[in-house]
N, C-alpha and C. Protein backbone atom coordinates (compact mmCIF):
# COMPACT_ATOMS: atom_id res chain seq x y z
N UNK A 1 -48.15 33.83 -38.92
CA UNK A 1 -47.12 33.63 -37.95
C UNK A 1 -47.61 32.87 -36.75
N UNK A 2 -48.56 33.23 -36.46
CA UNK A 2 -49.13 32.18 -35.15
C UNK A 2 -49.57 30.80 -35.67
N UNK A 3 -49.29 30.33 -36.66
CA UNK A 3 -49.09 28.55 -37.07
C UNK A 3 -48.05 27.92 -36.43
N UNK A 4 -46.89 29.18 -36.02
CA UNK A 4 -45.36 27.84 -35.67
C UNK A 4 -45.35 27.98 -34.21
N UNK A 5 -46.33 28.76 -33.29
CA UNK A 5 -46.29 28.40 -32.07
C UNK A 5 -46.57 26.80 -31.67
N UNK A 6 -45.50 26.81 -30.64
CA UNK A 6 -45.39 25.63 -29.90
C UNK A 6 -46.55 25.60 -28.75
N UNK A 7 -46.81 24.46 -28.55
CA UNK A 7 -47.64 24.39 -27.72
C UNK A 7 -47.19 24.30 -26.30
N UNK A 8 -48.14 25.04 -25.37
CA UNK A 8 -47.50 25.65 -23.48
C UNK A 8 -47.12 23.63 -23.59
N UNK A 9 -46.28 23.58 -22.39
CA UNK A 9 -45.70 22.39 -21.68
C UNK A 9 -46.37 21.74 -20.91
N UNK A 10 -46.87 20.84 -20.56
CA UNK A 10 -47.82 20.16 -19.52
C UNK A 10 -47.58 20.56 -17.78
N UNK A 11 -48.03 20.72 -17.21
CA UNK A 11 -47.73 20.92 -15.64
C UNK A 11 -46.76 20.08 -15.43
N UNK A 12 -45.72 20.28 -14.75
CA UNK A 12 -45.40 19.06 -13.90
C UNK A 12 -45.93 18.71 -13.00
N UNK A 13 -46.31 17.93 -12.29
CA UNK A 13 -46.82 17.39 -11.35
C UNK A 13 -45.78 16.93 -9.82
N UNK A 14 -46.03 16.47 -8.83
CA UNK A 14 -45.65 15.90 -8.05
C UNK A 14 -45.13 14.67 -8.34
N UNK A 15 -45.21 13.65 -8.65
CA UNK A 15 -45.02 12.24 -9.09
C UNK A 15 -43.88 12.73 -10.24
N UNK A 16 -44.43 13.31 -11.25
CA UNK A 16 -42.38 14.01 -11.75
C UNK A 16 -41.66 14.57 -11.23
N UNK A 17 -41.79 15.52 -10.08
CA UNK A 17 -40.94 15.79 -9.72
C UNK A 17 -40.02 14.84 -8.56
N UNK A 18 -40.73 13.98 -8.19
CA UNK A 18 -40.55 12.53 -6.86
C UNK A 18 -39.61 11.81 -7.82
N UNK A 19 -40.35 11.55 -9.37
CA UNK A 19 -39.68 10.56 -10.16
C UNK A 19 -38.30 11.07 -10.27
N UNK A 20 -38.10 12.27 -10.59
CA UNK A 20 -36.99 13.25 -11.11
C UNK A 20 -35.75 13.33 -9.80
N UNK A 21 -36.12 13.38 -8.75
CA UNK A 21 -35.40 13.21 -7.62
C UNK A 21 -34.75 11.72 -7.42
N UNK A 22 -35.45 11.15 -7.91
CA UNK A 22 -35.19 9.61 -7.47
C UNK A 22 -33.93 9.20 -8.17
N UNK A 23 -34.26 10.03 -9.55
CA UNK A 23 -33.37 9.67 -10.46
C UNK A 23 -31.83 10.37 -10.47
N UNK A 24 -31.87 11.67 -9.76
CA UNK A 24 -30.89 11.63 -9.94
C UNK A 24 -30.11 11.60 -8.52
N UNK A 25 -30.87 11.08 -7.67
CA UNK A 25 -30.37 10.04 -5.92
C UNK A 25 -29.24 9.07 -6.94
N UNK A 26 -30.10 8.21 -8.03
CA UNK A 26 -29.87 7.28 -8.36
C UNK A 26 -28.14 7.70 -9.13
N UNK A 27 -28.18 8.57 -9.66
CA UNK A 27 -27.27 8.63 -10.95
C UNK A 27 -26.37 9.26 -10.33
N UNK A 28 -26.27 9.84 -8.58
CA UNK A 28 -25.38 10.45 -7.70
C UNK A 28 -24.51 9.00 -7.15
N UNK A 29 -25.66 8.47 -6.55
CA UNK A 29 -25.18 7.13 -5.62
C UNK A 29 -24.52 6.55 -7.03
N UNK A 30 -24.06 6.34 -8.27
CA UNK A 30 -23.91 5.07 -8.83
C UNK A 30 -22.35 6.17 -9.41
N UNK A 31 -22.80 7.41 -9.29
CA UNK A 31 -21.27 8.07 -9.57
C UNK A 31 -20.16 8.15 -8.66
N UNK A 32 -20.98 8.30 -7.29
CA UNK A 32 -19.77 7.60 -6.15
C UNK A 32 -19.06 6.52 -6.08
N UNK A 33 -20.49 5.45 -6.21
CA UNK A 33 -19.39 4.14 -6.17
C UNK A 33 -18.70 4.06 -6.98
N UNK A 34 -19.21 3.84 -8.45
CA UNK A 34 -18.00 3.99 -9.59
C UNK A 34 -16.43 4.38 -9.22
N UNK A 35 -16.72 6.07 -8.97
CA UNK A 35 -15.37 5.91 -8.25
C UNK A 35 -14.46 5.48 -7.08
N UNK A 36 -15.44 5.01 -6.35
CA UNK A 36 -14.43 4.30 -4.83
C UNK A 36 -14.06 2.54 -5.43
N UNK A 37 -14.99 2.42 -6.45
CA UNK A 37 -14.53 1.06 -7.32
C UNK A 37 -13.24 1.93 -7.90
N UNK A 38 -12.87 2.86 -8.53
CA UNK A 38 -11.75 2.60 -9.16
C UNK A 38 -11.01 3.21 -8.51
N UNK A 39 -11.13 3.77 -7.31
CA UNK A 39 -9.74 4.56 -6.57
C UNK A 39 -9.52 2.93 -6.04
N UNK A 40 -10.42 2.20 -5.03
CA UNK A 40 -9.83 0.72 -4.57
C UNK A 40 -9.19 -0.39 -5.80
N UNK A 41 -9.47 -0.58 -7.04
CA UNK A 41 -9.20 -0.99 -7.54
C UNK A 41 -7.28 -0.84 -8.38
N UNK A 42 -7.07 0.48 -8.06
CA UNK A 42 -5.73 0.71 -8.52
C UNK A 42 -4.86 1.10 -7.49
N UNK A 43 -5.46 0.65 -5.92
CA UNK A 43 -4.49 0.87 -4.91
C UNK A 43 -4.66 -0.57 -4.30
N UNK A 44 -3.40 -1.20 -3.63
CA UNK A 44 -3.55 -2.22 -2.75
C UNK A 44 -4.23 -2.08 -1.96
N UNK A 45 -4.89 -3.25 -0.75
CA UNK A 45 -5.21 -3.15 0.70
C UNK A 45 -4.53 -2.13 1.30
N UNK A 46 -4.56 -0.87 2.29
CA UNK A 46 -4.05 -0.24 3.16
C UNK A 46 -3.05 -1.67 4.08
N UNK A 47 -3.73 -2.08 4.53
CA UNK A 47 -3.23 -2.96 5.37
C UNK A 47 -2.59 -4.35 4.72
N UNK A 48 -2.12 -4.73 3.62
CA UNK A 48 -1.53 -6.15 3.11
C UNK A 48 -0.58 -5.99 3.47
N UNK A 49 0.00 -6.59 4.83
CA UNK A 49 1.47 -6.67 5.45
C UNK A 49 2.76 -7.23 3.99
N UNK A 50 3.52 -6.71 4.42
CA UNK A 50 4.49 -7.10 3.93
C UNK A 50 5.04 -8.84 4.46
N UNK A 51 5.53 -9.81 3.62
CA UNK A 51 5.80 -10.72 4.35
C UNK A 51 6.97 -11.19 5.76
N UNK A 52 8.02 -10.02 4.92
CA UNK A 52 8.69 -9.93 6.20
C UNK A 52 9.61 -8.69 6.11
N UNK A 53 10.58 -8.31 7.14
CA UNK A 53 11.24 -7.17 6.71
C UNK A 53 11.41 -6.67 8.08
N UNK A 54 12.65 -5.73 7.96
CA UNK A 54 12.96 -4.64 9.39
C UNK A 54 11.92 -4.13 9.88
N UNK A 55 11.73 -4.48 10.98
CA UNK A 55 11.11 -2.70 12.03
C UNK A 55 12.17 -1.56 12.08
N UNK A 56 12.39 -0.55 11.64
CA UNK A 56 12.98 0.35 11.89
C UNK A 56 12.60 1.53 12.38
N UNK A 57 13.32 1.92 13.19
CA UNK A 57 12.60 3.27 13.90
C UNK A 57 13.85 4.48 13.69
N UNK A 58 13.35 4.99 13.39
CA UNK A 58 14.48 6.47 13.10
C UNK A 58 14.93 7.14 14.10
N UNK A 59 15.80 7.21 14.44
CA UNK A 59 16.66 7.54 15.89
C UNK A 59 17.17 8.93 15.39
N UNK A 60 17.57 9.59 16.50
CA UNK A 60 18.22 10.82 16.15
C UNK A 60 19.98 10.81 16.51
N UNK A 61 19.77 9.64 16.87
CA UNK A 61 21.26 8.97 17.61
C UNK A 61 21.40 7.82 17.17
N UNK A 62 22.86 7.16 16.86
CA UNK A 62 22.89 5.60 16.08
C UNK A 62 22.75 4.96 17.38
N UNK A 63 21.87 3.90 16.62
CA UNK A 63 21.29 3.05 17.18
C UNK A 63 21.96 2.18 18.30
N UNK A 64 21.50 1.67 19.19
CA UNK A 64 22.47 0.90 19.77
C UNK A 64 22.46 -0.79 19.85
N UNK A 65 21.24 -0.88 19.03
CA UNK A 65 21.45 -2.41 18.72
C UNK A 65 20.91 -2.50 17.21
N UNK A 66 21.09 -3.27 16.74
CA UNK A 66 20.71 -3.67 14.98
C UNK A 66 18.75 -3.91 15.22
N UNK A 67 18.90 -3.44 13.91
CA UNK A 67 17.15 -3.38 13.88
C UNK A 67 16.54 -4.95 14.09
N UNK A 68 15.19 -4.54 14.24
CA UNK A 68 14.27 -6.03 14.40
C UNK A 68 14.17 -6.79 13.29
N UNK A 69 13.93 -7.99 13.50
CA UNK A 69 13.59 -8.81 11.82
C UNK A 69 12.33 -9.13 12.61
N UNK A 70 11.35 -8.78 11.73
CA UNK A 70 9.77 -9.12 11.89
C UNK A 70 9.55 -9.74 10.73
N UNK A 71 8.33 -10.85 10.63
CA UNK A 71 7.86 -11.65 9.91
C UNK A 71 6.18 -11.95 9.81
N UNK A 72 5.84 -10.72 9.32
CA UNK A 72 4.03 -10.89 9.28
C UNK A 72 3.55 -12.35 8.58
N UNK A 73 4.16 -12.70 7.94
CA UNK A 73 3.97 -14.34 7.16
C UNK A 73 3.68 -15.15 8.75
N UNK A 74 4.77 -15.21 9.12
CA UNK A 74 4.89 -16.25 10.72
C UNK A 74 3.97 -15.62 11.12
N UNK A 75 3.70 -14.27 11.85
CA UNK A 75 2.57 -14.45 12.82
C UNK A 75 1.02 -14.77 12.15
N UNK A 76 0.78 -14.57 11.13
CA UNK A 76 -0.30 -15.06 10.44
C UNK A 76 -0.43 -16.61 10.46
N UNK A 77 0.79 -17.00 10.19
CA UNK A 77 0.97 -19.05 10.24
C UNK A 77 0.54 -19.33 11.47
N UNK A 78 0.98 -17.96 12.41
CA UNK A 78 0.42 -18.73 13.66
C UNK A 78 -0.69 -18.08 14.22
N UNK A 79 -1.33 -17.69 13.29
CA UNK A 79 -3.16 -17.11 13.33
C UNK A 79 -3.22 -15.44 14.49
N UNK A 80 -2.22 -15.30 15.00
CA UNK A 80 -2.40 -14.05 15.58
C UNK A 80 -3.08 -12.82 14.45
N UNK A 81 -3.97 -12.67 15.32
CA UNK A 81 -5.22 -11.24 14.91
C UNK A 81 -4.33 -10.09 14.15
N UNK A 82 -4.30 -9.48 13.10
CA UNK A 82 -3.54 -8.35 12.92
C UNK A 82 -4.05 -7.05 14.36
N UNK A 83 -5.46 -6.94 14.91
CA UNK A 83 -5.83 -6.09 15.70
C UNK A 83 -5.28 -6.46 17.05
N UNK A 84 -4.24 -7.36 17.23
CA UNK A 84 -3.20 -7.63 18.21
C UNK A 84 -2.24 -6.76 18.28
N UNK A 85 -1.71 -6.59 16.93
CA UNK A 85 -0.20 -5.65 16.80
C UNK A 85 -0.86 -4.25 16.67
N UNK A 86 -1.76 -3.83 15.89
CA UNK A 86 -2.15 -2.81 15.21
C UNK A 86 -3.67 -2.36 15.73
N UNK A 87 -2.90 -1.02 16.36
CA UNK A 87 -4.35 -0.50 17.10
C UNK A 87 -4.81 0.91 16.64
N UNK A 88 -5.32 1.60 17.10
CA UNK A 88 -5.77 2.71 17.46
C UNK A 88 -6.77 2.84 18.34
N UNK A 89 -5.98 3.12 19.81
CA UNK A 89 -6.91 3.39 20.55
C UNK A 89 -8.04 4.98 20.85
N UNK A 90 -8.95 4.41 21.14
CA UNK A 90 -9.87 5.65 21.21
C UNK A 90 -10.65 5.58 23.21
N UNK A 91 -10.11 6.14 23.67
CA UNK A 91 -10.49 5.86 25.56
C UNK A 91 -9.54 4.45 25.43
N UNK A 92 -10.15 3.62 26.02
CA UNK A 92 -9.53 1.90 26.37
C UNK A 92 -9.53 0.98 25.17
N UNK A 93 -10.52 1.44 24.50
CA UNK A 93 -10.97 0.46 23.35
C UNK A 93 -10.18 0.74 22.55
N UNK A 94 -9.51 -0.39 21.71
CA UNK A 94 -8.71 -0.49 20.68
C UNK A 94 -9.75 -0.58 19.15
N UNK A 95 -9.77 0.79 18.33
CA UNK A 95 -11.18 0.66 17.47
C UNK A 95 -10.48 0.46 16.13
N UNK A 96 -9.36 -0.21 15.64
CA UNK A 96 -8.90 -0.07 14.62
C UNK A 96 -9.16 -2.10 14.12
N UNK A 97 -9.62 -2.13 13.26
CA UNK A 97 -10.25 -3.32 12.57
C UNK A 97 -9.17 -3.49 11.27
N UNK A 98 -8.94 -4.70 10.50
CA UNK A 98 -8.79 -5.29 9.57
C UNK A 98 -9.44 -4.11 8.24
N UNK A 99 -8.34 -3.95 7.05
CA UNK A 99 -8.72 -3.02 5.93
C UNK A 99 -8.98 -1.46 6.69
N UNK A 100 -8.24 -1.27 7.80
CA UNK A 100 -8.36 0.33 8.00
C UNK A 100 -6.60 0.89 7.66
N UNK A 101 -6.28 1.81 7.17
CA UNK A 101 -5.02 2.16 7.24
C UNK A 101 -4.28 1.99 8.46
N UNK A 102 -2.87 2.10 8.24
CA UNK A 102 -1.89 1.22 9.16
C UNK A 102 -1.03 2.84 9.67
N UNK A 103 -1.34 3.40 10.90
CA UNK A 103 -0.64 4.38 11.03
C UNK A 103 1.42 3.77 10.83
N UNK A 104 2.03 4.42 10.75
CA UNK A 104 3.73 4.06 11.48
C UNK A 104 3.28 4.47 13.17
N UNK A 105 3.89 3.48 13.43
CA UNK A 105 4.07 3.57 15.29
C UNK A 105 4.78 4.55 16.20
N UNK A 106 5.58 5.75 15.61
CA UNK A 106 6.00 6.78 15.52
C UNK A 106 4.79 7.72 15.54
N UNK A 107 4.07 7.98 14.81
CA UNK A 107 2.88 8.61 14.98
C UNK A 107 2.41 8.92 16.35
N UNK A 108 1.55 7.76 17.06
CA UNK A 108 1.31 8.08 18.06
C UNK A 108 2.67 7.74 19.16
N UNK A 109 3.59 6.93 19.13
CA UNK A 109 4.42 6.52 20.11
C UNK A 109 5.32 7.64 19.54
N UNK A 110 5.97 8.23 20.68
CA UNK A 110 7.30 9.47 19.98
C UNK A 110 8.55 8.94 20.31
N UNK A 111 9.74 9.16 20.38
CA UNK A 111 10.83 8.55 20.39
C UNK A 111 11.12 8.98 22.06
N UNK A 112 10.87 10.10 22.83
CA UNK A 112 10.46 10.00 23.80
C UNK A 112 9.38 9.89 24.66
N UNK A 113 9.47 9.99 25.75
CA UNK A 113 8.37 9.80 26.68
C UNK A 113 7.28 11.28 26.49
N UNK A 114 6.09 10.56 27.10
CA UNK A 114 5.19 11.23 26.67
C UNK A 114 3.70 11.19 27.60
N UNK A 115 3.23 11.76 27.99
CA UNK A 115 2.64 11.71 29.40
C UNK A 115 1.06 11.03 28.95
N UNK A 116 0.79 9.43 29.47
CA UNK A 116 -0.14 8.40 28.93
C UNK A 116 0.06 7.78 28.21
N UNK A 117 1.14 7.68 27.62
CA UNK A 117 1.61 6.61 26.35
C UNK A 117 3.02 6.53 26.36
N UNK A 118 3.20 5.04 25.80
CA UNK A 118 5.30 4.75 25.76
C UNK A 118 5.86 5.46 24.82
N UNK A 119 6.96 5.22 24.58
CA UNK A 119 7.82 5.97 23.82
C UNK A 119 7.85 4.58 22.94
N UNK A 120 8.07 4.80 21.33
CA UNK A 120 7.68 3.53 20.38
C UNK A 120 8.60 2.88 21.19
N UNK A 121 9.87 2.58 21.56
CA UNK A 121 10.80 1.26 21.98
C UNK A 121 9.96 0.19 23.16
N UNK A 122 9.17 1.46 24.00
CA UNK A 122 8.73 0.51 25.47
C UNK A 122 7.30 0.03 24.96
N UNK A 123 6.80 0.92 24.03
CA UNK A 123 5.65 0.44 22.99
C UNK A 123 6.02 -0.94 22.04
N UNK A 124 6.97 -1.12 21.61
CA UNK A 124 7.34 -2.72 21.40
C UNK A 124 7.63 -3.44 22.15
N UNK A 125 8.40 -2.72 22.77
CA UNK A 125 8.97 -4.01 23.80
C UNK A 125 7.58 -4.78 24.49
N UNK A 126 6.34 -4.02 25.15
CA UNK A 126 5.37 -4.37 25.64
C UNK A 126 4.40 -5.04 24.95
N UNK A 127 4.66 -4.58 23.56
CA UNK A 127 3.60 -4.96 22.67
C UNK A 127 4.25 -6.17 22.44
N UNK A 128 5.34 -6.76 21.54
CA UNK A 128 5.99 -7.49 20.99
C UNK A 128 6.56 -9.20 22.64
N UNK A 129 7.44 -8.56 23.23
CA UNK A 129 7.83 -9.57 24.38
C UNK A 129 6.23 -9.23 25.29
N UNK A 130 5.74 -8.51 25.44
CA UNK A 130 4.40 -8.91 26.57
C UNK A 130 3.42 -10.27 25.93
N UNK A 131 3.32 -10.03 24.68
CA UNK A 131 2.47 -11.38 23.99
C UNK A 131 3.33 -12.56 23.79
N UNK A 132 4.38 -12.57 24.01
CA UNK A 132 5.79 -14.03 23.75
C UNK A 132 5.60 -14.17 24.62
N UNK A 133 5.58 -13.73 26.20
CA UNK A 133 6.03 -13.67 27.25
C UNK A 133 4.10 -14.73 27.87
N UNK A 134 3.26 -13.90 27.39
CA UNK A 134 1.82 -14.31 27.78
C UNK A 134 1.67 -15.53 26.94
N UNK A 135 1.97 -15.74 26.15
CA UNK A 135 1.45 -17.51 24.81
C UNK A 135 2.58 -17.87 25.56
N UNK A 136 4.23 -18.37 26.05
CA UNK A 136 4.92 -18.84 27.01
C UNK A 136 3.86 -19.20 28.11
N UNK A 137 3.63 -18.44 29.15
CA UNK A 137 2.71 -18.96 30.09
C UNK A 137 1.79 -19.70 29.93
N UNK A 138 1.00 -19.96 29.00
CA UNK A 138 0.21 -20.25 27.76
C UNK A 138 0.43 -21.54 27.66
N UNK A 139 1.72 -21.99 27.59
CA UNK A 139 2.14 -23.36 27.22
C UNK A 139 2.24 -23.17 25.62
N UNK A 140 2.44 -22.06 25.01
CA UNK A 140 2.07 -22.22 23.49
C UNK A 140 3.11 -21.58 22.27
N UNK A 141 3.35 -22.11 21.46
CA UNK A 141 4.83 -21.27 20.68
C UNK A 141 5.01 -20.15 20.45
N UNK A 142 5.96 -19.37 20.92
CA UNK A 142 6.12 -18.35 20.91
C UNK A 142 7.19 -17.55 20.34
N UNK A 143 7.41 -16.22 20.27
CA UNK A 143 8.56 -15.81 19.89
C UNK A 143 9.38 -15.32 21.18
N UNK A 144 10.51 -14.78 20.61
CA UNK A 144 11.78 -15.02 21.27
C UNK A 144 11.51 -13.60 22.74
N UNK A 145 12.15 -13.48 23.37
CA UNK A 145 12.27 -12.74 24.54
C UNK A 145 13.74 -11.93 24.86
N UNK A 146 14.69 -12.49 24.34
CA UNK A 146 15.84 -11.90 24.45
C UNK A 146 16.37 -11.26 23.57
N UNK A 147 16.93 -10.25 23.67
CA UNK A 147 17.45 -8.68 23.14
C UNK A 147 17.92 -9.50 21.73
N UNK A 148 18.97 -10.18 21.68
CA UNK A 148 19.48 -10.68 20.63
C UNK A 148 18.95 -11.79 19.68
N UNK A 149 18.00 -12.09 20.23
CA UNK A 149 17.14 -12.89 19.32
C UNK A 149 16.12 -11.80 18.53
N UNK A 150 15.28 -11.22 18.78
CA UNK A 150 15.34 -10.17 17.73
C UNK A 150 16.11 -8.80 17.25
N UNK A 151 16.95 -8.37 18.00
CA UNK A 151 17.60 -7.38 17.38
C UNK A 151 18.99 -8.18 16.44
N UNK A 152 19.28 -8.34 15.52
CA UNK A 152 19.84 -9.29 14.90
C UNK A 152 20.57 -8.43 13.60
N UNK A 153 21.69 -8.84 13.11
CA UNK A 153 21.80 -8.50 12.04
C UNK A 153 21.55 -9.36 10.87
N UNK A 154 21.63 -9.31 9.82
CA UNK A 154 20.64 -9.98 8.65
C UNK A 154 22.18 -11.66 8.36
């Protein structure tokens, strides 16, 4: 009976066990990416604007003028930064970059007032006519300024 003993196992050493770690650093890191390759791969950009379409803001009261017609195509034709329209501020600094998700402007702006920040309407209006109003001074093409040039019906 002592013929079919196996023979004891070699020590492991240090250098296998370094090797053994390395490897499976390796086979961790390559199972993550894998999947952030295929969660990005079967979802669009967060951020690929639509080319054009309503701003709508959900009122709790009908509205009193017809919604906005916005056109992310045009302001791109005319090279404006998406980190122009689309922020998230953190203190002063606006830290929201290109390929980060796109909150709704409702989120942080509320339909009323709110103590340090507009209410979304004075949040467009400032955001939207303050930059027409600044490329105007500018000498440079701009969009419209008056109520009825963007609040419009289709």
């Amino acid at each position: 009976m002592s013929g079919n003993r196996t023979p004891p196992a070699p020590p492991i050493t240090r250098t296998d066990l370094r090797r053994y770690r390395i490897r499976r650093l390796w086979a961790i890191t390559a199972l993550v990416l894998g999947a952030a390759i295929l969660v990005g791969a079967q979802s669009r950009l967060p951020t690929e604007p639509s080319k054009g379409g309503f701003l709508r803001i959900i009122l709790k009261r009908p509205p009193e003028k017809p919604p906005v017609w916005f056109s992310h195509q045009l302001h791109e034709e005319r090279r404006v930064d998406c980190h122009t329209c689309h922020h998230d501020y953190q203190g002063k600094r606006n830290q929201w970059r290109q390929g980060m998700p796109v909150k709704k402007c409702q989120t942080c702006h509320a339909l009323g007032t709110q103590v340090g920040r507009p209410d979304v309407k004075n949040a467009f209006h400032r955001q939207c006519k303050g930059c027409h109003l600044k490329r105007r001074q500018q000498r440079r093409k701009a969009g419209p300024i008056e109520c009825q040039d963007c609040h419009r019906e289709t």
